[in-house]
C-alpha atoms as a PDB file:
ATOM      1  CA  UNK A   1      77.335 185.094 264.165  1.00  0.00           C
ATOM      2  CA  UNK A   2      79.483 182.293 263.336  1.00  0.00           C
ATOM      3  CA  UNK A   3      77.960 178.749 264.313  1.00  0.00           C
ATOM      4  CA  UNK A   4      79.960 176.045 266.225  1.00  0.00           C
ATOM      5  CA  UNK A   5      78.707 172.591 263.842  1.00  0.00           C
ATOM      6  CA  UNK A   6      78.550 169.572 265.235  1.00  0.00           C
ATOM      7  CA  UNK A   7      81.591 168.114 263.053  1.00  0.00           C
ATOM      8  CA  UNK A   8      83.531 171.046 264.733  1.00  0.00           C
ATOM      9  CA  UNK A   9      82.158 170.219 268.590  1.00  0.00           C
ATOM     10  CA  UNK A  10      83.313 167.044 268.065  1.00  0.00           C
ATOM     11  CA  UNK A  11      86.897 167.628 266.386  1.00  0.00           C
ATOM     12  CA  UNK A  12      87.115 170.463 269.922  1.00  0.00           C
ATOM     13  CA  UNK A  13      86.092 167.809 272.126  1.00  0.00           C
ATOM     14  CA  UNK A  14      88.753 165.428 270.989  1.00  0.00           C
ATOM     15  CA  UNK A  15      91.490 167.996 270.699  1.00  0.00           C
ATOM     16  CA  UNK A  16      90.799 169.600 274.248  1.00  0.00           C
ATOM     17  CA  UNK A  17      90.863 166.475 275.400  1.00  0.00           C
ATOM     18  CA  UNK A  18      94.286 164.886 273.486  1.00  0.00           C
ATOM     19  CA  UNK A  19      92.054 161.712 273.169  1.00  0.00           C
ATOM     20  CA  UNK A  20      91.178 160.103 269.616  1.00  0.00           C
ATOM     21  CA  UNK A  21      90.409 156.798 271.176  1.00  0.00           C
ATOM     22  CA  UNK A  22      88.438 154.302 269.598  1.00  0.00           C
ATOM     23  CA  UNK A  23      86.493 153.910 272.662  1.00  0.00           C
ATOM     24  CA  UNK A  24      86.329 157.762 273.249  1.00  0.00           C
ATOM     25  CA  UNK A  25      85.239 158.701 270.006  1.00  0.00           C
ATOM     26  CA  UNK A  26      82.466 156.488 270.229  1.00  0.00           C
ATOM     27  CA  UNK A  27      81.130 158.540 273.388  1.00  0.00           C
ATOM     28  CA  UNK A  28      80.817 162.023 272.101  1.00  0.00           C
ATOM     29  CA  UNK A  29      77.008 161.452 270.909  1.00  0.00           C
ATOM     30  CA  UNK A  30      76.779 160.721 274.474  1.00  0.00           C
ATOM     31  CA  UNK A  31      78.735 163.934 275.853  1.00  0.00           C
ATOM     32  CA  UNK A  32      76.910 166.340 273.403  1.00  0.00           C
ATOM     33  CA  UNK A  33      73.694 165.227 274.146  1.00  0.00           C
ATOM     34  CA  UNK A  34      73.944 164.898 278.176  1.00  0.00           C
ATOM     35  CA  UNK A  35      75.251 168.801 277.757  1.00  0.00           C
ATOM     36  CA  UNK A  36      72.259 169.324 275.928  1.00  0.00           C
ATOM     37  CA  UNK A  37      69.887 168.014 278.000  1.00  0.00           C
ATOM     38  CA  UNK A  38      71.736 169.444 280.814  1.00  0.00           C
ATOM     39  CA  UNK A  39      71.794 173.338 279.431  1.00  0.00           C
ATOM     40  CA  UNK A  40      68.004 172.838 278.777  1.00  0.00           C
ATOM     41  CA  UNK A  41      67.499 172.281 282.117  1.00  0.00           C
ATOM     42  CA  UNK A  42      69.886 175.041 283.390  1.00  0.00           C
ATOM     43  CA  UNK A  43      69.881 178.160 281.231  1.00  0.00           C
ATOM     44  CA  UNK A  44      66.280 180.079 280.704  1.00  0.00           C
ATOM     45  CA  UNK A  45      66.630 181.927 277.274  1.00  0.00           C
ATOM     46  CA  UNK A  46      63.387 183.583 275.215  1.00  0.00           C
ATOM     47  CA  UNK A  47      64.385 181.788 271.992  1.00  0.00           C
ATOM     48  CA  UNK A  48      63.008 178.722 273.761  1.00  0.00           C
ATOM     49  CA  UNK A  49      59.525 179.860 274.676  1.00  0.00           C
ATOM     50  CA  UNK A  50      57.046 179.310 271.646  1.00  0.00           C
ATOM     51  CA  UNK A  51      53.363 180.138 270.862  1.00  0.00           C
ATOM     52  CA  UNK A  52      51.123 177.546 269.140  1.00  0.00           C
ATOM     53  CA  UNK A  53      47.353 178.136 268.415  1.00  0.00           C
ATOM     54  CA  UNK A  54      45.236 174.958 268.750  1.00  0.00           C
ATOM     55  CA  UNK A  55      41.711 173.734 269.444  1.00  0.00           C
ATOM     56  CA  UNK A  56      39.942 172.775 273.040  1.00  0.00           C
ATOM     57  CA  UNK A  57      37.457 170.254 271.731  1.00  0.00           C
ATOM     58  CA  UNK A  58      33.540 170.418 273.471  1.00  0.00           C
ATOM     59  CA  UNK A  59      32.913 167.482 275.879  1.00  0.00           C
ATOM     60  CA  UNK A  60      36.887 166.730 275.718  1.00  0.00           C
ATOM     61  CA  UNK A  61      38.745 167.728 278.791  1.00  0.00           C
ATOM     62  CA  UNK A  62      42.174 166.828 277.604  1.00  0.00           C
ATOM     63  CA  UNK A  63      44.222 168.746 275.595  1.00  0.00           C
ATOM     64  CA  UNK A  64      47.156 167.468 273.359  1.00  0.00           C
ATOM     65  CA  UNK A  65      50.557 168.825 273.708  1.00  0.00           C
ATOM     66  CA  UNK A  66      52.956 170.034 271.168  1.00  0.00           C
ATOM     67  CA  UNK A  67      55.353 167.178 270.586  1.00  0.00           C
ATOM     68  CA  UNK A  68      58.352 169.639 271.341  1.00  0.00           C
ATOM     69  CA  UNK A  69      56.918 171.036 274.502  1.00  0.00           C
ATOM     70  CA  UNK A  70      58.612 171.026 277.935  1.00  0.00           C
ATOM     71  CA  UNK A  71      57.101 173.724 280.207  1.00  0.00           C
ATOM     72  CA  UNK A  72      53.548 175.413 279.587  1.00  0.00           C
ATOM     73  CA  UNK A  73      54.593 179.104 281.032  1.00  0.00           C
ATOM     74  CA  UNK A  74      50.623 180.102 279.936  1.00  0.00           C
ATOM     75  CA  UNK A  75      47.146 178.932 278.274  1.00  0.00           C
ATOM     76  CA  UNK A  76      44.662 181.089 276.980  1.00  0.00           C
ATOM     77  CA  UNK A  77      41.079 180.900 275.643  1.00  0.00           C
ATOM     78  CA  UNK A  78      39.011 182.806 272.813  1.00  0.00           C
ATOM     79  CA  UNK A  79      35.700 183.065 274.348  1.00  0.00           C
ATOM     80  CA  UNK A  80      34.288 185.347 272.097  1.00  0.00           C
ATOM     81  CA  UNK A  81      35.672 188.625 272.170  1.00  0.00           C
ATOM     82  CA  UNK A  82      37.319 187.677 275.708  1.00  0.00           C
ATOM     83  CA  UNK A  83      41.034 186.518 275.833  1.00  0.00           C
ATOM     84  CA  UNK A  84      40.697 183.936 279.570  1.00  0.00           C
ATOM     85  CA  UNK A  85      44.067 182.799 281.192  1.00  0.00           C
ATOM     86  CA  UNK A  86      43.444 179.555 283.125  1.00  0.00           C
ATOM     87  CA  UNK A  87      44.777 179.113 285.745  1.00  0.00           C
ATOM     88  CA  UNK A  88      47.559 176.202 286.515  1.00  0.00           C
ATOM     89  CA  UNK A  89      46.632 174.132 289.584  1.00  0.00           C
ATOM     90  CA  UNK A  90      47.777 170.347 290.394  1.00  0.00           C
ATOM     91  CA  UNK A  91      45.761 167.520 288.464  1.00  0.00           C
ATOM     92  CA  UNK A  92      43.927 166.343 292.227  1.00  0.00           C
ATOM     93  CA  UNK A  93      42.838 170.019 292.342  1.00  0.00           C
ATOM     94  CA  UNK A  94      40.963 169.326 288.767  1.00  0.00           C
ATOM     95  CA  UNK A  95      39.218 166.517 289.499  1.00  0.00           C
ATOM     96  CA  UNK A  96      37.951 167.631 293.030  1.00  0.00           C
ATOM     97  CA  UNK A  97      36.827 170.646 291.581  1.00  0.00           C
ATOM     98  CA  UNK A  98      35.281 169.068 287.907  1.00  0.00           C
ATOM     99  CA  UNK A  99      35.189 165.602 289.225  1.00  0.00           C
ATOM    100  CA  UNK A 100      32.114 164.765 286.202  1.00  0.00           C
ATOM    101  CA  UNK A 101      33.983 165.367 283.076  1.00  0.00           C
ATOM    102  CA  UNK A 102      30.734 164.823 281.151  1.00  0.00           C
ATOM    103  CA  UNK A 103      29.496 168.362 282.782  1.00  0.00           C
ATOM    104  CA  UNK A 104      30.447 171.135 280.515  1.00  0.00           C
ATOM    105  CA  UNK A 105      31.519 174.778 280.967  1.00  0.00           C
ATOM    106  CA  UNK A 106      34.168 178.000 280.625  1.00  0.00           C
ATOM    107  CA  UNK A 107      37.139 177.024 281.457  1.00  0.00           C
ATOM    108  CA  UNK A 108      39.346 178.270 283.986  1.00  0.00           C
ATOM    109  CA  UNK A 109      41.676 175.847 285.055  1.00  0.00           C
ATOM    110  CA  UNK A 110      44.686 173.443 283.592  1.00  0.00           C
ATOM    111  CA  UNK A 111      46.987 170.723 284.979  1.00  0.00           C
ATOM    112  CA  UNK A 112      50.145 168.903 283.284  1.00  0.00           C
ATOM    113  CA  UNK A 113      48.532 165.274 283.106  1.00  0.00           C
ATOM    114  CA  UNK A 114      51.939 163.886 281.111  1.00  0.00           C
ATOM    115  CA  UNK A 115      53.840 164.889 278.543  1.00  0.00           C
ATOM    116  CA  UNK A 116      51.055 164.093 275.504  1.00  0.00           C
ATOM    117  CA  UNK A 117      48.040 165.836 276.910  1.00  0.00           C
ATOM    118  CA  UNK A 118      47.227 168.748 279.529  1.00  0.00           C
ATOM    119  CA  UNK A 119      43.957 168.592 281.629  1.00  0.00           C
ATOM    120  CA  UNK A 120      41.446 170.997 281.277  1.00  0.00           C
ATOM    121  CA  UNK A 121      38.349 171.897 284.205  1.00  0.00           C
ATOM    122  CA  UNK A 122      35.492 172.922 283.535  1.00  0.00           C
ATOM    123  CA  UNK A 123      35.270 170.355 280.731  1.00  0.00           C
ATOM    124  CA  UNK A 124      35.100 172.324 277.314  1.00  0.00           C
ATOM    125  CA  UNK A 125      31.254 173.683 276.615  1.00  0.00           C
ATOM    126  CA  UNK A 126      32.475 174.383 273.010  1.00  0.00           C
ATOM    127  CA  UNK A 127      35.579 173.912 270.577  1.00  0.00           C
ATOM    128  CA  UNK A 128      37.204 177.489 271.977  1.00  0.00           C
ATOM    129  CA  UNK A 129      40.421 178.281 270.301  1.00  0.00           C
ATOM    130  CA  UNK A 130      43.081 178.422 272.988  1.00  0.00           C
ATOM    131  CA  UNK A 131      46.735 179.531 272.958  1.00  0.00           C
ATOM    132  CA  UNK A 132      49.892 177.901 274.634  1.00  0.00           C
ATOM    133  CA  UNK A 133      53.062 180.056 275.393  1.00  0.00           C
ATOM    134  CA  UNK A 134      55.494 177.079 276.334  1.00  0.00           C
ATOM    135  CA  UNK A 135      59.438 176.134 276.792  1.00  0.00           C
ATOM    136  CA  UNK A 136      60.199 173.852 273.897  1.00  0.00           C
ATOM    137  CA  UNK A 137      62.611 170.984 273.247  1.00  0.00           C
ATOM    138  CA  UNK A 138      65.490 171.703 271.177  1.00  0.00           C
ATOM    139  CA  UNK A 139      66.134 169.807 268.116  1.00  0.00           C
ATOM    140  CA  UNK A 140      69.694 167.424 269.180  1.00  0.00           C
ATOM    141  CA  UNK A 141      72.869 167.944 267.836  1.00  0.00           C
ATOM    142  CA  UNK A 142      73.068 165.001 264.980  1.00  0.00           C
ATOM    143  CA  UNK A 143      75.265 164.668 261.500  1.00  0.00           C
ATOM    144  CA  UNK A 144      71.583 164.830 259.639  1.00  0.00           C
ATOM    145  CA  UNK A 145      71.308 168.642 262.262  1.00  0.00           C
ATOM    146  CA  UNK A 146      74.785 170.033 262.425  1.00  0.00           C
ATOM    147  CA  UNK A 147      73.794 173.365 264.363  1.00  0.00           C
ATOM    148  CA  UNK A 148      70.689 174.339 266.905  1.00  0.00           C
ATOM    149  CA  UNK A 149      70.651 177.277 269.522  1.00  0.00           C
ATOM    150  CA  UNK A 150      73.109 175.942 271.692  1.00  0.00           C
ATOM    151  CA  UNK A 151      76.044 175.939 268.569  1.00  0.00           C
ATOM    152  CA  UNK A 152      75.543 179.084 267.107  1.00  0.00           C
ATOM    153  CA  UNK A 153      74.591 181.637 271.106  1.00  0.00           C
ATOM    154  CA  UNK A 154      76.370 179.577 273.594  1.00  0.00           C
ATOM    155  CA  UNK A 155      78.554 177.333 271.961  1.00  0.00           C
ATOM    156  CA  UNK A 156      81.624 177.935 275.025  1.00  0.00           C
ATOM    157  CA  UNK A 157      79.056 176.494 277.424  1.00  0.00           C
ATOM    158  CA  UNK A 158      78.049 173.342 275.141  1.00  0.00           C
ATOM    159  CA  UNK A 159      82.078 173.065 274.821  1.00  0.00           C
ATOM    160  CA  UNK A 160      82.738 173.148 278.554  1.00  0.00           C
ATOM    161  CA  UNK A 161      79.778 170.866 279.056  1.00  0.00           C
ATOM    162  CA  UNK A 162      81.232 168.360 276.623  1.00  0.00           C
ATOM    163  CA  UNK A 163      84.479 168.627 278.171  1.00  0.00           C
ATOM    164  CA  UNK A 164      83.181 168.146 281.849  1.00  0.00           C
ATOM    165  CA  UNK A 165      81.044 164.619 280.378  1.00  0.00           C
ATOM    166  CA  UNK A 166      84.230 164.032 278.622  1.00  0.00           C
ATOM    167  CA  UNK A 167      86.591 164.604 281.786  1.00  0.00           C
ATOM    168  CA  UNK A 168      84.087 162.024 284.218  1.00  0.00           C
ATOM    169  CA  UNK A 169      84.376 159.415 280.869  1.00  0.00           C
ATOM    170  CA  UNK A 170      88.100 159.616 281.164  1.00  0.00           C
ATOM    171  CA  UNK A 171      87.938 159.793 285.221  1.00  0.00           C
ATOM    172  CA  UNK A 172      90.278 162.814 285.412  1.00  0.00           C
ATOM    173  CA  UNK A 173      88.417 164.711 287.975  1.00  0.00           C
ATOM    174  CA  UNK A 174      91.019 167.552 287.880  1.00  0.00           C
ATOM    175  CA  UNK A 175      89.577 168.096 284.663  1.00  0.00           C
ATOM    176  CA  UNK A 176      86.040 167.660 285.047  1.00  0.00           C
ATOM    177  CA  UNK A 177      86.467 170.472 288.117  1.00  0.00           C
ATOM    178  CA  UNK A 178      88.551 173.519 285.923  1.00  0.00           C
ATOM    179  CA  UNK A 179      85.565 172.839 282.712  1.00  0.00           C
ATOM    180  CA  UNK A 180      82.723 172.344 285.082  1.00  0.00           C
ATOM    181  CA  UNK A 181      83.644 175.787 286.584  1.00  0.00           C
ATOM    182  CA  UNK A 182      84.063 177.368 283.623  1.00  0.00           C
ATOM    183  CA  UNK A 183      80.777 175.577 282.341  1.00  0.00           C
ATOM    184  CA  UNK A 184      79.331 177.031 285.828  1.00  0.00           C
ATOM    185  CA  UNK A 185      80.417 180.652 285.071  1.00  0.00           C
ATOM    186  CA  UNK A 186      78.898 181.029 281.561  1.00  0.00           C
ATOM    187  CA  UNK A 187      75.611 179.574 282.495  1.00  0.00           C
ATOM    188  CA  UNK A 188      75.170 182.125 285.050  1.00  0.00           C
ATOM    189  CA  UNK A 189      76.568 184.638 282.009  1.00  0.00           C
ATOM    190  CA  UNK A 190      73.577 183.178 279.946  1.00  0.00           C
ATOM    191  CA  UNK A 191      70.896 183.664 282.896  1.00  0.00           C
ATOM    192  CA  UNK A 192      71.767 187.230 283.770  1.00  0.00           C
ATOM    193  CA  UNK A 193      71.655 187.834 280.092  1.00  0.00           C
ATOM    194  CA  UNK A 194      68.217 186.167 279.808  1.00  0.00           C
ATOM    195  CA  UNK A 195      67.461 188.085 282.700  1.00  0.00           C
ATOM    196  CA  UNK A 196      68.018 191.639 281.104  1.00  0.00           C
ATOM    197  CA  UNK A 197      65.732 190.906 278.333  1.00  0.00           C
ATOM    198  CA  UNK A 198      63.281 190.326 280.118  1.00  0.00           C
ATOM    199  CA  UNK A 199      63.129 193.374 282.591  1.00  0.00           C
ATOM    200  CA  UNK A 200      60.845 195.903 282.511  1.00  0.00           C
ATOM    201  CA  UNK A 201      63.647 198.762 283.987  1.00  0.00           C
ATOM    202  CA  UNK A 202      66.867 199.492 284.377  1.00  0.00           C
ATOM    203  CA  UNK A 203      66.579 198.616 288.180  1.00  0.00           C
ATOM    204  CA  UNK A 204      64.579 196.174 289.290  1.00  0.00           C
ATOM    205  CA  UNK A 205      65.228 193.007 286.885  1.00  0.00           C
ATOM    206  CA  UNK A 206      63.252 190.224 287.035  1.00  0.00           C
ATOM    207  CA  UNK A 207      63.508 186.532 285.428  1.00  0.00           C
ATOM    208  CA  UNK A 208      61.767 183.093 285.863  1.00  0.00           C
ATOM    209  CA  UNK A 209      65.176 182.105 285.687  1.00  0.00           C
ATOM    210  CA  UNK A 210      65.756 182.645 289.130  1.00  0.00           C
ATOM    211  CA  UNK A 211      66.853 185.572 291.339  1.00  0.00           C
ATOM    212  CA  UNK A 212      68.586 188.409 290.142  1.00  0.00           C
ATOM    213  CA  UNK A 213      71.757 189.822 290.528  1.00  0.00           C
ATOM    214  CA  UNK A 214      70.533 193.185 291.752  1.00  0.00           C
ATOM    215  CA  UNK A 215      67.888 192.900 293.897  1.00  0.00           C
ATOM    216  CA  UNK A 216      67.693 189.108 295.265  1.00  0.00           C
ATOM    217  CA  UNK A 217      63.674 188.803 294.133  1.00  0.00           C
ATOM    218  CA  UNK A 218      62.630 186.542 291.897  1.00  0.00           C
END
């Protein structure tokens, strides 16, 4: 697969466009990385979800994050030979339940507490090993990291996207409704695809991405 580089995005931008404006050229960082932002928030693909290993300390009921993480999908302890899930619930749910975090146990539950650390109830009764499946941050389009995900399996969304940013910039909203359609279509392209990965049969697909095409559940 040939990857869109960021050089390139930006040369397509401007030539879409017809616009090599001082003042335009200076916004493309900004059109690139509001598509970005935007496509992480809109498109569900497996090459975002990552495992990392880490440590639950004893007596410690917060866990640190991976620096790159944006949704935990799962967390899992080693307790001995025993793989646990725990069990996402709301932080006020964790501290009704384990409101003495200097009482110690299995755990069984986590809550997002913000984006450096996870809370963890019971508090930790020993440094178990745990395991995090999670939806990561993608590394931004820069001139020091010329390609990511985005450039090289969906560059004609980024381009659309780009476009669209580029079409409000330039307050052409004839424009900004043709590549925000288009930008529309191949997202939905992108979550039906992510969708039939993840199936189990040829009938009844299934997706956190949303609902699917076939049988309207989730």
């Amino acid at each position: 697969i040939m990857a869109t580089t960021y050089s390139d995005l930006k040369t397509d931008i401007q030539t879409w466009m017809q616009n090599t404006g001082t003042d335009f050229t200076n916004q493309l960082d900004t059109f690139i990385n509001n598509t970005e932002q935007r496509l992480l928030r809109e498109i569900d693909p497996e090459a975002f979800t990552f495992n990392v290993f880490s440590t639950l300390t004893s007596g410690n009921r917060f866990m640190n994050n991976p620096t790159d993480l944006l949704i935990i999908k799962n967390l899992l302890i080693q307790n001995g030979d025993d793989r646990i899930f725990l069990e996402m619930k709301t932080d006020e749910f964790i501290y009704e339940f384990w409101p003495d975090a200097s009482q110690t146990g299995v755990p069984k539950f986590f809550a997002n507490f913000d984006d450096d650390s996870t809370l963890i109830a019971p508090t930790p009764n020993s440094n178990f090993t745990v395991e995090m499946q999670y939806i990561a941050r993608i590394t931004t389009l820069s001139a020091s990291n010329t390609t990511n995900w985005l450039t090289t399996y969906a560059d004609d969304a980024l381009l659309y996207g780009c476009l669209s940013e580029a079409s409000i910039f330039t307050k052409n909203m004839e424009d900004y409704a043709l590549y925000d359609k288009r930008y529309q279509e191949i997202v939905l392209g992108l979550n039906n695809q992510s969708r039939r990965r993840r199936r189990t049969d040829y009938e009844f697909p299934a997706s956190p991405a949303g609902t699917d095409t076939l049988t309207g559940s989730q």
